[in-house]
C-alpha atoms as a PDB file:
ATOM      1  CA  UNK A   1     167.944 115.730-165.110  1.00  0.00           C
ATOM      2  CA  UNK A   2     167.712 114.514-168.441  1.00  0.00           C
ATOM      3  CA  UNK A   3     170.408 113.390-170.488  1.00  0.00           C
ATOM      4  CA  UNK A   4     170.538 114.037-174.401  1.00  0.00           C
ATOM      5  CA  UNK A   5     172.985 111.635-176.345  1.00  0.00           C
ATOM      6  CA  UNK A   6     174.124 114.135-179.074  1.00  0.00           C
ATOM      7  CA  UNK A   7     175.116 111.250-181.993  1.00  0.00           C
ATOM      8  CA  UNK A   8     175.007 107.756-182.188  1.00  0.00           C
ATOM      9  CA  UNK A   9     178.312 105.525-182.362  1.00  0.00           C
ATOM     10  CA  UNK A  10     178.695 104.076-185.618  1.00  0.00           C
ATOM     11  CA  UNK A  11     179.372 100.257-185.136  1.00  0.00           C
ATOM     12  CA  UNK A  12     181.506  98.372-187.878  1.00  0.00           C
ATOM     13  CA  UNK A  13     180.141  95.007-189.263  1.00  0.00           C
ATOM     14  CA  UNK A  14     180.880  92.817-192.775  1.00  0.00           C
ATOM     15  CA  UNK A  15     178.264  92.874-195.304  1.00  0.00           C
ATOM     16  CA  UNK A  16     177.354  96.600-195.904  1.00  0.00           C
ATOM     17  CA  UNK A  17     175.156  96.548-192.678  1.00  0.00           C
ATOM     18  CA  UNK A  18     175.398  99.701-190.788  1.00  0.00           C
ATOM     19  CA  UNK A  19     174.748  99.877-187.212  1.00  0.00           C
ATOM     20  CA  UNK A  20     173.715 103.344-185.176  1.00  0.00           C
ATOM     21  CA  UNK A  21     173.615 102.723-181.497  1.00  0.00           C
ATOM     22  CA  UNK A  22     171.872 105.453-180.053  1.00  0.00           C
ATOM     23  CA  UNK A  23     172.579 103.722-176.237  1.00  0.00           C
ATOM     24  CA  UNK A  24     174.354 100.839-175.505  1.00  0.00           C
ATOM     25  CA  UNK A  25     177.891  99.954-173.913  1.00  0.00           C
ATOM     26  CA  UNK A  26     179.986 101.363-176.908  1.00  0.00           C
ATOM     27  CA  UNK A  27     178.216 104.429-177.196  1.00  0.00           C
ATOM     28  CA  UNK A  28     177.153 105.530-173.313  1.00  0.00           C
ATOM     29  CA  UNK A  29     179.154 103.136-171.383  1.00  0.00           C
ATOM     30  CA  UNK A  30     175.190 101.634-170.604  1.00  0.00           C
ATOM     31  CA  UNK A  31     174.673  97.845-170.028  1.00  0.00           C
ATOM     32  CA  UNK A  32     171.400  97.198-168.834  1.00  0.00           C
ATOM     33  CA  UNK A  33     169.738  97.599-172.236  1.00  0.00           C
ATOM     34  CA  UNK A  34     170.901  99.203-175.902  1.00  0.00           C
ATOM     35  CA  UNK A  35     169.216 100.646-178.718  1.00  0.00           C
ATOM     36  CA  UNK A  36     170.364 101.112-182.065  1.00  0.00           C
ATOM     37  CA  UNK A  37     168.718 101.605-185.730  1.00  0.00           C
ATOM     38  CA  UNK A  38     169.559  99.012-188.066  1.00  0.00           C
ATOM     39  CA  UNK A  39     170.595  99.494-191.969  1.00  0.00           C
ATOM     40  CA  UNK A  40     170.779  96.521-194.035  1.00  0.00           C
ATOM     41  CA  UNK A  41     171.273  96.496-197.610  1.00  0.00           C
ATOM     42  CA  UNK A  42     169.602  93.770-199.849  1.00  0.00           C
ATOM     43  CA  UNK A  43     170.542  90.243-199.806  1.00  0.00           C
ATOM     44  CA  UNK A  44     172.457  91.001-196.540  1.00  0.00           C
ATOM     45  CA  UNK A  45     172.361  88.510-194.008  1.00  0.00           C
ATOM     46  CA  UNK A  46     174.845  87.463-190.804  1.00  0.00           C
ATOM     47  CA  UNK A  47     176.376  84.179-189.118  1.00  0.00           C
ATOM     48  CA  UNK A  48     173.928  82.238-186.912  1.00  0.00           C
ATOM     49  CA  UNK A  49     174.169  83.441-183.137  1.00  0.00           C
ATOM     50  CA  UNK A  50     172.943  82.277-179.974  1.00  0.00           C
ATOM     51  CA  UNK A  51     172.689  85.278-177.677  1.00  0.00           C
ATOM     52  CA  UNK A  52     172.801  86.151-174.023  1.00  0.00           C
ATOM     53  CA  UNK A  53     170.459  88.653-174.719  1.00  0.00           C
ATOM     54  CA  UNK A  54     167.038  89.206-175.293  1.00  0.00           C
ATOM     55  CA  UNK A  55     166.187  91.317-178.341  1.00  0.00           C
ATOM     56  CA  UNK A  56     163.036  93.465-179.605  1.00  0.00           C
ATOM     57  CA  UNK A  57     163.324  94.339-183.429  1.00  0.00           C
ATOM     58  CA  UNK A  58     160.655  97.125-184.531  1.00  0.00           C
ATOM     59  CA  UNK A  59     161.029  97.160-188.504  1.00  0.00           C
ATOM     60  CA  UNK A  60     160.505 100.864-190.222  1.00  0.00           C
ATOM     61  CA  UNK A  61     160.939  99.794-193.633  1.00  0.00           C
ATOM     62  CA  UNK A  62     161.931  96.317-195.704  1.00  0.00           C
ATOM     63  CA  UNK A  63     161.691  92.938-194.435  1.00  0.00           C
ATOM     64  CA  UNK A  64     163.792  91.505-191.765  1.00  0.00           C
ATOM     65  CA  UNK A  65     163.817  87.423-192.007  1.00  0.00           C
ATOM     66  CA  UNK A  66     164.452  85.264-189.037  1.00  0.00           C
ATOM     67  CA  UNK A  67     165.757  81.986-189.420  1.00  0.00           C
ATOM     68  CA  UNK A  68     165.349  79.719-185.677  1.00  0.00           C
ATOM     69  CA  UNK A  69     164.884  75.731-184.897  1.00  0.00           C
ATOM     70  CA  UNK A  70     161.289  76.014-186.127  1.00  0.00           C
ATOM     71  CA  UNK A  71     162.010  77.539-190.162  1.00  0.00           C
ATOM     72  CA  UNK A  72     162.107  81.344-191.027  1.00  0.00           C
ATOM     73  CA  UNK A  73     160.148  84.123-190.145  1.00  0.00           C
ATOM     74  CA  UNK A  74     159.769  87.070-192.034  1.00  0.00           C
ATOM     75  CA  UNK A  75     159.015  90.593-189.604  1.00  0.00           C
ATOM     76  CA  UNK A  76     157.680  93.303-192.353  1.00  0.00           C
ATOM     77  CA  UNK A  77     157.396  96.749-192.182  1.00  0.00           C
ATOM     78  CA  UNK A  78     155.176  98.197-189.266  1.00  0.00           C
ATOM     79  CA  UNK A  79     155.640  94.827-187.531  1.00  0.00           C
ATOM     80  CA  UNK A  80     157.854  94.170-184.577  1.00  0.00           C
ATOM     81  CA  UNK A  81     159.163  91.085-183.089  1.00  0.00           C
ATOM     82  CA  UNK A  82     161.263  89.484-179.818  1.00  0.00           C
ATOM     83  CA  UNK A  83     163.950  86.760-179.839  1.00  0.00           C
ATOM     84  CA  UNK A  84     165.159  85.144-176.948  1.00  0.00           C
ATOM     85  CA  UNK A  85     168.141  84.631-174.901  1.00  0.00           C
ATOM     86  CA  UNK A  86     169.580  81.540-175.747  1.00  0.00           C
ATOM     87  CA  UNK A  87     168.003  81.131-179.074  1.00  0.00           C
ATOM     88  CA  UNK A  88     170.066  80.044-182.221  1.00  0.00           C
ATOM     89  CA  UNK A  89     169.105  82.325-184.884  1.00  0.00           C
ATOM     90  CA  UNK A  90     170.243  83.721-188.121  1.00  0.00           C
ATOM     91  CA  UNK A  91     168.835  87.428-188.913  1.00  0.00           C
ATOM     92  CA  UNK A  92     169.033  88.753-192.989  1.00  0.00           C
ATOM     93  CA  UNK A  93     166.790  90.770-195.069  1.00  0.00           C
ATOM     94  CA  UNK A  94     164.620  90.817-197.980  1.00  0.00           C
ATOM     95  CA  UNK A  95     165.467  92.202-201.928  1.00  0.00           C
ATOM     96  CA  UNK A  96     164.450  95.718-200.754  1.00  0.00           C
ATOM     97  CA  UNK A  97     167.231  95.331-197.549  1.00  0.00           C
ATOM     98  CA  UNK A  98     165.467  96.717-194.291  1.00  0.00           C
ATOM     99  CA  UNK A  99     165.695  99.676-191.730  1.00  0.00           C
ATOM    100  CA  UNK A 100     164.796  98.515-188.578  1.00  0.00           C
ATOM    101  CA  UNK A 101     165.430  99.637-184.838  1.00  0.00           C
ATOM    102  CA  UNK A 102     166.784  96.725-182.695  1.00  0.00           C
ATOM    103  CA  UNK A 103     166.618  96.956-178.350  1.00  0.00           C
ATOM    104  CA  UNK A 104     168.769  94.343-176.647  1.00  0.00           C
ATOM    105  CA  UNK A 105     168.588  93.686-172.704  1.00  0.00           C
ATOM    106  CA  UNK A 106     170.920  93.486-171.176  1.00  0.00           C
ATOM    107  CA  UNK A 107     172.759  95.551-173.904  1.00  0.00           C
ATOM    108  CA  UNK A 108     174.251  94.112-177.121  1.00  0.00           C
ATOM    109  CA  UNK A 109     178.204  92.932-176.995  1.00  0.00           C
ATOM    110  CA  UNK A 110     180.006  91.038-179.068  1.00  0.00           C
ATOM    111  CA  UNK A 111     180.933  89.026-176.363  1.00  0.00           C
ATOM    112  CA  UNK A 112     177.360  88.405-175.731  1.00  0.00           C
ATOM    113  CA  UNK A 113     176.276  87.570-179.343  1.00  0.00           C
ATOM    114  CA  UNK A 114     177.594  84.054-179.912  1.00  0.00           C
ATOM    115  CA  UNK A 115     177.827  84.457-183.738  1.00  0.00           C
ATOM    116  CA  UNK A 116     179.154  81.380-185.294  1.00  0.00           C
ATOM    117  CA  UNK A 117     182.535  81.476-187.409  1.00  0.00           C
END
């Protein structure tokens, strides 16, 4: 039987960033994968992480840059793109900010994440 998930849990982070996560372990208790869509205001960016995770970004509007060993990459709108588990990298966005829909596997925690202090 299907199962509808009503509302997305709203997930608090610095920076202005908001965070919906449609499915995930803090908003259906689910762990094998999450999915949540991504709000990022200009100029935002985060710490560097290296996580346990594998994760697919789809981008719906903005630019999403990628920074990783090799330089940055920048993942436009229409594009999509997959980082690896065990990865360093540092994800920000462009002077327009970005919208963007992110699936993790297993599912995104913040014990999982790795972000550097």
């Amino acid at each position: 039987m299907p199962e509808l998930y009503a509302s997305p849990a709203r997930i608090p982070v610095p920076g202005g960033k908001i965070i919906e996560e449609h499915i995930g372990a803090a908003s259906t208790s689910e762990t094998r994968v999450s999915v949540a869509h991504m709000t990022a205001p200009a100029g935002w960016s985060e710490p560097f992480q290296t996580p346990e995770f594998d994760e697919f970004t789809v981008v719906l509007s903005g630019t999403v840059l990628i920074d990783h060993a090799g330089g940055q990459l920048a993942v436009e709108a229409g594009q999509a793109v997959k980082t690896a588990a065990g990865e360093r990298i540092r994800y920000s966005c462009g002077p327009d900010g970005a919208s963007y829909i992110a699936v993790c596997l297993p599912a995104f925690s913040p014990e999982t994440v790795n972000r550097e202090l």
